[in-house]
N, C-alpha and C. Protein backbone atom coordinates (compact mmCIF):
# COMPACT_ATOMS: atom_id res chain seq x y z
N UNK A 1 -12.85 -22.37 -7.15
CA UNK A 1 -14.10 -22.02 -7.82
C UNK A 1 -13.90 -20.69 -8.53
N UNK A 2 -13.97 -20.87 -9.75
CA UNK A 2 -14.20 -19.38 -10.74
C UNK A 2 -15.13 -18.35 -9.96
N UNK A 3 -14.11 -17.49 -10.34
CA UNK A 3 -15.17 -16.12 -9.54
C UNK A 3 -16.34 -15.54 -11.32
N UNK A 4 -17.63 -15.58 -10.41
CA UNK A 4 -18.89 -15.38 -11.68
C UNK A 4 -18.84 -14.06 -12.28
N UNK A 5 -18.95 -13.57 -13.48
CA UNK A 5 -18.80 -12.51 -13.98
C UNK A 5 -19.07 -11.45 -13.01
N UNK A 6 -19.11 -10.16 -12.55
CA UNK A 6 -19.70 -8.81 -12.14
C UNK A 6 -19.61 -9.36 -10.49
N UNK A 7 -18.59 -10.11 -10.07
CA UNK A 7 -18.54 -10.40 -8.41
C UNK A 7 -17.35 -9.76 -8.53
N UNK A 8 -17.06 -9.40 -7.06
CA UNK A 8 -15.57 -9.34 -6.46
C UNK A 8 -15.44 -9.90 -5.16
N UNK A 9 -14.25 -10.70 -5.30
CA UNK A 9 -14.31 -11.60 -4.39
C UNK A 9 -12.75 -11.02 -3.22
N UNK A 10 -13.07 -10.20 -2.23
CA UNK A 10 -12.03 -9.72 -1.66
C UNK A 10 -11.04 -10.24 -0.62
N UNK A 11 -11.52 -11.66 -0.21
CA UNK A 11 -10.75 -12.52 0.46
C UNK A 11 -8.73 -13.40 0.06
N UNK A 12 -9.63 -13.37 -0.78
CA UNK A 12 -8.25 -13.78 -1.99
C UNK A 12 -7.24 -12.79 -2.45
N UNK A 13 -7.84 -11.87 -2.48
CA UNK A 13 -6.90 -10.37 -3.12
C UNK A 13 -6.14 -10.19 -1.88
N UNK A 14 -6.55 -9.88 -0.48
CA UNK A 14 -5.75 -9.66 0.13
C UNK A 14 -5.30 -10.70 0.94
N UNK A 15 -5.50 -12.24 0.36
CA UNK A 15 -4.73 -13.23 0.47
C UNK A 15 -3.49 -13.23 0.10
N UNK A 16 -3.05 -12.62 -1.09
CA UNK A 16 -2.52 -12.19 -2.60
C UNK A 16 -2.68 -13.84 -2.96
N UNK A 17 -4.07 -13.79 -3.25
CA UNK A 17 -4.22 -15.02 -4.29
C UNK A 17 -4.54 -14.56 -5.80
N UNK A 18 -4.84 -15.21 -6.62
CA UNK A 18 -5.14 -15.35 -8.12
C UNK A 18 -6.75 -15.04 -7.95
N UNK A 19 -7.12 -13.82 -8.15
CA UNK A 19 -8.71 -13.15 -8.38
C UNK A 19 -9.77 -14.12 -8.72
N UNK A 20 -9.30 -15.02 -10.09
CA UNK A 20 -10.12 -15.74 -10.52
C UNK A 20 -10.24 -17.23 -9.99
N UNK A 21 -9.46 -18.06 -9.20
CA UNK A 21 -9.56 -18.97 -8.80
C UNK A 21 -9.20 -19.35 -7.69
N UNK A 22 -8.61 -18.12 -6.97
CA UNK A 22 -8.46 -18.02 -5.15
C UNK A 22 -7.46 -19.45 -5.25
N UNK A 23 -6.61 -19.46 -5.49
CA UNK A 23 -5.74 -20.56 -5.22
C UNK A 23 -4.43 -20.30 -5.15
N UNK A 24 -3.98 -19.56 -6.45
CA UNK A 24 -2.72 -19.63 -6.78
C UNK A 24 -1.87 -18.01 -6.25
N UNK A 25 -0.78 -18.04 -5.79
CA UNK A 25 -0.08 -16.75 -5.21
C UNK A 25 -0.02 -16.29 -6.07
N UNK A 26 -0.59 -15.14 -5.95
CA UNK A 26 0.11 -13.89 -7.27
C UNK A 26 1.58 -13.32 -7.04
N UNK A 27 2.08 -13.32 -5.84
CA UNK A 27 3.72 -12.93 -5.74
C UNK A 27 4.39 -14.23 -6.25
N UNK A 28 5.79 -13.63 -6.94
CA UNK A 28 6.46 -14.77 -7.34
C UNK A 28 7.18 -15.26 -6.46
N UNK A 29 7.75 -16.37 -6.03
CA UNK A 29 8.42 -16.95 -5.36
C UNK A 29 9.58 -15.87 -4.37
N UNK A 30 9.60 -16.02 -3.40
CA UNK A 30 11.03 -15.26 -2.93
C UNK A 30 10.81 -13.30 -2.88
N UNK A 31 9.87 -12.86 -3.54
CA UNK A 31 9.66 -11.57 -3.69
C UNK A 31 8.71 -10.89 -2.89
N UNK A 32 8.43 -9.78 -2.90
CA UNK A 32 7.52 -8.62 -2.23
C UNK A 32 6.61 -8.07 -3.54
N UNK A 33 7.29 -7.81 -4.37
CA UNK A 33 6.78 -6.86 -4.73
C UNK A 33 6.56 -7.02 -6.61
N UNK A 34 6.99 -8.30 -6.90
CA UNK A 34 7.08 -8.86 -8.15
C UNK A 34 6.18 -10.12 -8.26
N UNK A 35 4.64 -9.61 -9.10
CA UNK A 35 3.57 -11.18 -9.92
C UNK A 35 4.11 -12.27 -10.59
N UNK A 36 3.71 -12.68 -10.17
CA UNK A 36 4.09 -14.32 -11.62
C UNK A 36 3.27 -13.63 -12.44
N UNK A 37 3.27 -14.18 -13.80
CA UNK A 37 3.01 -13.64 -15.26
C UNK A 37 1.37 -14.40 -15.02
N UNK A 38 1.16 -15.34 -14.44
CA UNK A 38 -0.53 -15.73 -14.47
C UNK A 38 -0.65 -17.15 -13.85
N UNK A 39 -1.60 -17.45 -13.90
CA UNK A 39 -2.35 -18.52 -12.91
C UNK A 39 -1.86 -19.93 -13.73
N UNK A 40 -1.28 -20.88 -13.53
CA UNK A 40 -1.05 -22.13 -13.92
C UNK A 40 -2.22 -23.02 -13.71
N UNK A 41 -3.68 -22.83 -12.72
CA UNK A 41 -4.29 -23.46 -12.38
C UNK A 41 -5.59 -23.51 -13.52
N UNK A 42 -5.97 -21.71 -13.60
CA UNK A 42 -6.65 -21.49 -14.20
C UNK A 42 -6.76 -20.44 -15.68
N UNK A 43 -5.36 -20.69 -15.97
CA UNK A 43 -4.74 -19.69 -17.15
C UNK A 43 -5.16 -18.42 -17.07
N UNK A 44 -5.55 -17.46 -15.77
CA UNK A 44 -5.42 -16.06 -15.65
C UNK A 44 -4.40 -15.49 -16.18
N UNK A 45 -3.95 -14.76 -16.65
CA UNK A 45 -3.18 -13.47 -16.64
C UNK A 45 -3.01 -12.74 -16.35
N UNK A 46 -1.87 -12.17 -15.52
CA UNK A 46 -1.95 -10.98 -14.25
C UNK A 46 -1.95 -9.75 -14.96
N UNK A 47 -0.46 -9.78 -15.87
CA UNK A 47 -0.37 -8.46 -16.22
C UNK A 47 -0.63 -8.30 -17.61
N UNK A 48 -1.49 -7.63 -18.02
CA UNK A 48 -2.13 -7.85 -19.58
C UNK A 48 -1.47 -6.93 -20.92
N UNK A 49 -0.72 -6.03 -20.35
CA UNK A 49 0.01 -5.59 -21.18
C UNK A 49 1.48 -4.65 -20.32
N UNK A 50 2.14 -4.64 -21.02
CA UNK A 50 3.42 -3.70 -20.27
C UNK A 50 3.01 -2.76 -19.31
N UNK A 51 3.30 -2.46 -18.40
CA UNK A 51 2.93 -1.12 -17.74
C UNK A 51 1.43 -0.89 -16.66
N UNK A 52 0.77 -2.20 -16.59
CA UNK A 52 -0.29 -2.65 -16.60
C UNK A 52 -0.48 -2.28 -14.76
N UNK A 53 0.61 -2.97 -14.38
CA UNK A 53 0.66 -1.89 -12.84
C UNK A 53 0.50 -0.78 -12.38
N UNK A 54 0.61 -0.07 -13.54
CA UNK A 54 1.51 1.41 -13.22
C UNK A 54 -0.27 2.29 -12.30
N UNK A 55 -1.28 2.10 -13.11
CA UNK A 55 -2.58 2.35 -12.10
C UNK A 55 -2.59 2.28 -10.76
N UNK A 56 -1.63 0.61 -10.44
CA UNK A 56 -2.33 0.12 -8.90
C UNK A 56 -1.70 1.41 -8.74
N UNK A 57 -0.19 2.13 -8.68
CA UNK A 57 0.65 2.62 -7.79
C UNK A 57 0.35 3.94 -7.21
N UNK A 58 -0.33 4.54 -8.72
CA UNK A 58 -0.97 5.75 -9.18
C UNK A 58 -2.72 5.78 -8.19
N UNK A 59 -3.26 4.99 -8.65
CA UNK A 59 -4.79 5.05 -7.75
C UNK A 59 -4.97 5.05 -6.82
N UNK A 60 -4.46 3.25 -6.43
CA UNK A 60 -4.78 2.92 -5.16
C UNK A 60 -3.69 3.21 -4.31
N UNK A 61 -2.24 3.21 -4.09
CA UNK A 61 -1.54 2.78 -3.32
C UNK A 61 -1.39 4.72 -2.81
N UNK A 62 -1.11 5.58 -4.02
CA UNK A 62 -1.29 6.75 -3.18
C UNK A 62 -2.57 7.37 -2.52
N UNK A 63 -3.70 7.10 -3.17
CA UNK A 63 -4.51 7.53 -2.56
C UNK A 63 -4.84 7.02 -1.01
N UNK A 64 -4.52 5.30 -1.10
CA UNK A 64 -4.58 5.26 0.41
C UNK A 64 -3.32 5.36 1.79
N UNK A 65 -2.49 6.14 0.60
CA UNK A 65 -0.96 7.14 1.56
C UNK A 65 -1.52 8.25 1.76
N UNK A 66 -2.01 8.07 1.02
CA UNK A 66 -2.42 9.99 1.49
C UNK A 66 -3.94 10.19 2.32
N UNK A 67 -4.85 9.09 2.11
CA UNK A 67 -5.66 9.19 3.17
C UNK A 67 -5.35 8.66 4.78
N UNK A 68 -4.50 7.64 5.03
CA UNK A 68 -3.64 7.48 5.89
C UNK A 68 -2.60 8.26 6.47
N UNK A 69 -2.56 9.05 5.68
CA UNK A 69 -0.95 9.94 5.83
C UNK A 69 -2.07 11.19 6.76
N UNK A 70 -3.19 11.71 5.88
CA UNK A 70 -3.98 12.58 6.35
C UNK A 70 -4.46 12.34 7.88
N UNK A 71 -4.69 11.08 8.31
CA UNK A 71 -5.30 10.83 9.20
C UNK A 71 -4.53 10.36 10.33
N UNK A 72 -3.43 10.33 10.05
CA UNK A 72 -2.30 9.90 11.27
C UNK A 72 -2.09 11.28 11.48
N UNK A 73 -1.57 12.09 10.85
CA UNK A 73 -0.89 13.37 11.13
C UNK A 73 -2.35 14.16 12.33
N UNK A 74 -3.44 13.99 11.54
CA UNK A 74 -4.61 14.84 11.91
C UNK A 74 -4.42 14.17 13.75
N UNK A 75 -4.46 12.46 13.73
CA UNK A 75 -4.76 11.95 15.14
C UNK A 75 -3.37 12.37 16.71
N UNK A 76 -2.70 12.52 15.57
CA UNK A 76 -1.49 12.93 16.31
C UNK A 76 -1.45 14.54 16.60
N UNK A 77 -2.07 15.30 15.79
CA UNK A 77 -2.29 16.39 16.19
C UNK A 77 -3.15 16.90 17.85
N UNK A 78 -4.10 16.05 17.13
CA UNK A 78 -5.54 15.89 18.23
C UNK A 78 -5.13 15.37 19.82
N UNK A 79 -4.76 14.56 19.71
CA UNK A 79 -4.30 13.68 20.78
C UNK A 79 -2.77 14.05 21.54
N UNK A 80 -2.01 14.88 20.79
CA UNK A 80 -0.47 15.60 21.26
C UNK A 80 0.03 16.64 21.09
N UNK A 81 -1.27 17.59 21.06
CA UNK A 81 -1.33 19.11 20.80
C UNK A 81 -0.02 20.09 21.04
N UNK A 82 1.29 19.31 21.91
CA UNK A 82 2.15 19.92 22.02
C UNK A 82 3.08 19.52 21.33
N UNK A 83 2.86 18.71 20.77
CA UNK A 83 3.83 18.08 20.03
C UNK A 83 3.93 19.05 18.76
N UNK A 84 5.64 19.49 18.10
CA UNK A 84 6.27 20.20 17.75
C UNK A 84 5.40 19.25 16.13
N UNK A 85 4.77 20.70 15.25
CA UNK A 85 4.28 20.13 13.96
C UNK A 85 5.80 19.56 12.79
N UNK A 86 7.05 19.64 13.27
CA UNK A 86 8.26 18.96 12.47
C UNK A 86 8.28 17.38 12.99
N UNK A 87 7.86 17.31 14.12
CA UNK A 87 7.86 15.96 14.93
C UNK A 87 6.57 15.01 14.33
N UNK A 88 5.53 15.84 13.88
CA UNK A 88 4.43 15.61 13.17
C UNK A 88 4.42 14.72 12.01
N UNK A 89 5.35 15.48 11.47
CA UNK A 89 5.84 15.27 9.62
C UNK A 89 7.09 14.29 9.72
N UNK A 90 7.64 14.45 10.78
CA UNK A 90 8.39 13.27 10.90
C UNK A 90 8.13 12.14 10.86
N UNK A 91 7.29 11.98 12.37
CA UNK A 91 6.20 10.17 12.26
C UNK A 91 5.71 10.10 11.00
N UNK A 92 4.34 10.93 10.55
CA UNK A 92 4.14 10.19 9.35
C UNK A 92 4.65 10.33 8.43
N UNK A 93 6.21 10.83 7.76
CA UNK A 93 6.52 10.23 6.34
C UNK A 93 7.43 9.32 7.05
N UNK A 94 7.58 8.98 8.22
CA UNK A 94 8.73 7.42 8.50
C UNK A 94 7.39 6.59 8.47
N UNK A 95 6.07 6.53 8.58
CA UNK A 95 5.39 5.60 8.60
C UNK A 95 4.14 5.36 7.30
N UNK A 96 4.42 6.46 6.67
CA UNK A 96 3.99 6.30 4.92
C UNK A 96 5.12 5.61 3.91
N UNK A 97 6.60 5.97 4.71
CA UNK A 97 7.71 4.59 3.91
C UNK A 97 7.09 3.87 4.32
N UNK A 98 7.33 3.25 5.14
CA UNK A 98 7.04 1.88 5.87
C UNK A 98 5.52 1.40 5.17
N UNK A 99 4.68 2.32 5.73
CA UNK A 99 3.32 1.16 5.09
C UNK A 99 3.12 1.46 3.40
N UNK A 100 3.79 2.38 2.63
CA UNK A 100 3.86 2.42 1.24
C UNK A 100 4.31 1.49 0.68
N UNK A 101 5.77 0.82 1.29
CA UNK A 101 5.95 -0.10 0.97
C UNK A 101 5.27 -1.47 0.85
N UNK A 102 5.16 -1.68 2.28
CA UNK A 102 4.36 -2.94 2.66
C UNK A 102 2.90 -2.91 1.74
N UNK A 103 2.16 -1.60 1.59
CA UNK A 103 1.18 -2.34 0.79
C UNK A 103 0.94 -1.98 -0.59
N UNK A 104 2.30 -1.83 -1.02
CA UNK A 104 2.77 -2.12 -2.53
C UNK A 104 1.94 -3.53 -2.98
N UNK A 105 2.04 -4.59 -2.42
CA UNK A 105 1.43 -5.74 -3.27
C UNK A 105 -0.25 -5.59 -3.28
N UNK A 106 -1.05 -5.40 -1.98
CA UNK A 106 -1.84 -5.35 -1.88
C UNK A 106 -2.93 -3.84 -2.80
N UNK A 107 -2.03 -3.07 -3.40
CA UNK A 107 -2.49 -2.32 -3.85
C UNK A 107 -3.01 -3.21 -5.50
N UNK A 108 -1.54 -3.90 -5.82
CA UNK A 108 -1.43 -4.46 -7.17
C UNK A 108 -2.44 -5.55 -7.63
N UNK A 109 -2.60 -5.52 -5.95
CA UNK A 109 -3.94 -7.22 -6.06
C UNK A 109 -5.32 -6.55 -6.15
N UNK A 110 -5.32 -5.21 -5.58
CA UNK A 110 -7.04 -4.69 -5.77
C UNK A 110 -7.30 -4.27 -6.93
N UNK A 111 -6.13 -3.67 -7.86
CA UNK A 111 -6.01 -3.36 -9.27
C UNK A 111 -6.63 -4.77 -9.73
N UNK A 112 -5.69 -5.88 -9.73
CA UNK A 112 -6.07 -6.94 -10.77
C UNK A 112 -7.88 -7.43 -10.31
N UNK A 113 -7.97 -7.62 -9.14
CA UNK A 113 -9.47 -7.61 -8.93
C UNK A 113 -10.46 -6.68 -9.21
N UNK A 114 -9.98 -5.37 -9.09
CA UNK A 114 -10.76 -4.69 -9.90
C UNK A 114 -11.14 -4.78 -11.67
N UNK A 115 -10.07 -4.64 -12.21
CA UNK A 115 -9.78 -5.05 -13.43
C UNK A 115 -10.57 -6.33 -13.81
N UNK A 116 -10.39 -7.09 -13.17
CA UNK A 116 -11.35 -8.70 -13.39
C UNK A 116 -12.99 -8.20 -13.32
N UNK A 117 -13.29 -7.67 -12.37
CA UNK A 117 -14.57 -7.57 -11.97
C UNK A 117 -15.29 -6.68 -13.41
N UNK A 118 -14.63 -5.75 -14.40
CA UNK A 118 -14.89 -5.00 -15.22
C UNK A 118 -14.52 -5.56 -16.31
N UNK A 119 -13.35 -6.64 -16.44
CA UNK A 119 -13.18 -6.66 -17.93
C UNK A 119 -12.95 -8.73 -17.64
N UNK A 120 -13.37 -9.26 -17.15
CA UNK A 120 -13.57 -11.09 -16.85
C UNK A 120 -12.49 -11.58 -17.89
N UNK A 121 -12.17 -12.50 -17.69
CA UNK A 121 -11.06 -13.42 -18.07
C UNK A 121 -11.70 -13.99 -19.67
N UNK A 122 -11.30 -13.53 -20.28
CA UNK A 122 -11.53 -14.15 -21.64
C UNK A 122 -10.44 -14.99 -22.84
N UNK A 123 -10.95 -15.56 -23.97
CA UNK A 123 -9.74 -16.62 -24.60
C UNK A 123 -8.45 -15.77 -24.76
N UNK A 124 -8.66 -14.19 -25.49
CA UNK A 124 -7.70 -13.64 -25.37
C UNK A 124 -6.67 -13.48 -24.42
N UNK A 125 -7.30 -13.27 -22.66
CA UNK A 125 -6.08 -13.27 -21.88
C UNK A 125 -5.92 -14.97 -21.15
N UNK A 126 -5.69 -15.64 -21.72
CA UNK A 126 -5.16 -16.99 -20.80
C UNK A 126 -3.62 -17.02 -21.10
N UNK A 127 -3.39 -17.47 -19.80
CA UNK A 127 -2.13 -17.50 -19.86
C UNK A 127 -1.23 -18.56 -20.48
N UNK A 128 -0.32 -18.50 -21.22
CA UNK A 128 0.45 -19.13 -21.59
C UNK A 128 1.77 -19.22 -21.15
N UNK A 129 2.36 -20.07 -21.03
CA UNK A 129 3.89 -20.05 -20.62
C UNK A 129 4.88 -20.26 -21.85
């Protein structure tokens, strides 16, 4: 079912489904961290012009490293007051790799849902192969 103009539909995004028709994987086959070019089901288009990612990485994915990053360090403070502040900075940048990575896609999928919710699928972006 088409998602209706001015909705966001957040089940699907962090399905990593296709925004507009919750069906189709937005990762390409075999990958982490690489979209298919658009929806075969419902001629979406993921990435609308070159560089079109470069937001998720920039907005979402650091801002929620660094509010995560903020809040591990802070809980670990709180909770292990003796614990040496190098031991601190240790855990969380081994665990800002780790989940930076991992939610590399999920950052890329709230971008394109966001993006949908503000600018809807029109004749211009259908996808073509």
């Amino acid at each position: 079912m088409p998602t209706p103009q001015g909705k966001l539909r957040l089940l699907p995004l962090f399905r990593l489904r296709c925004p507009y028709c919750g069906s189709t994987p937005l990762r390409a086959d075999g990958s982490w961290f690489y979209f298919r070019p658009g929806c075969k089901i419902c001629d979406y288009v993921y990435e609308r012009e070159p560089g079109y990612f470069t937001g998720a990485s920039w907005m979402i994915n650091y801002a929620a490293l660094a509010g995560s990053g903020c809040m591990l360090g802070a809980l670990l403070l709180v909770l292990l007051p003796n614990l040496d502040a190098l031991w601190v900075a240790a855990l969380v940048s081994v665990f800002l790799i780790i989940f930076g990575m991992w939610f590399i896609p999920y950052s890329m999928a709230l971008w394109l849902g966001f993006d949908h919710l503000l600018h809807p699928l029109t004749q211009a972006d259908r996808y073509r192969e």
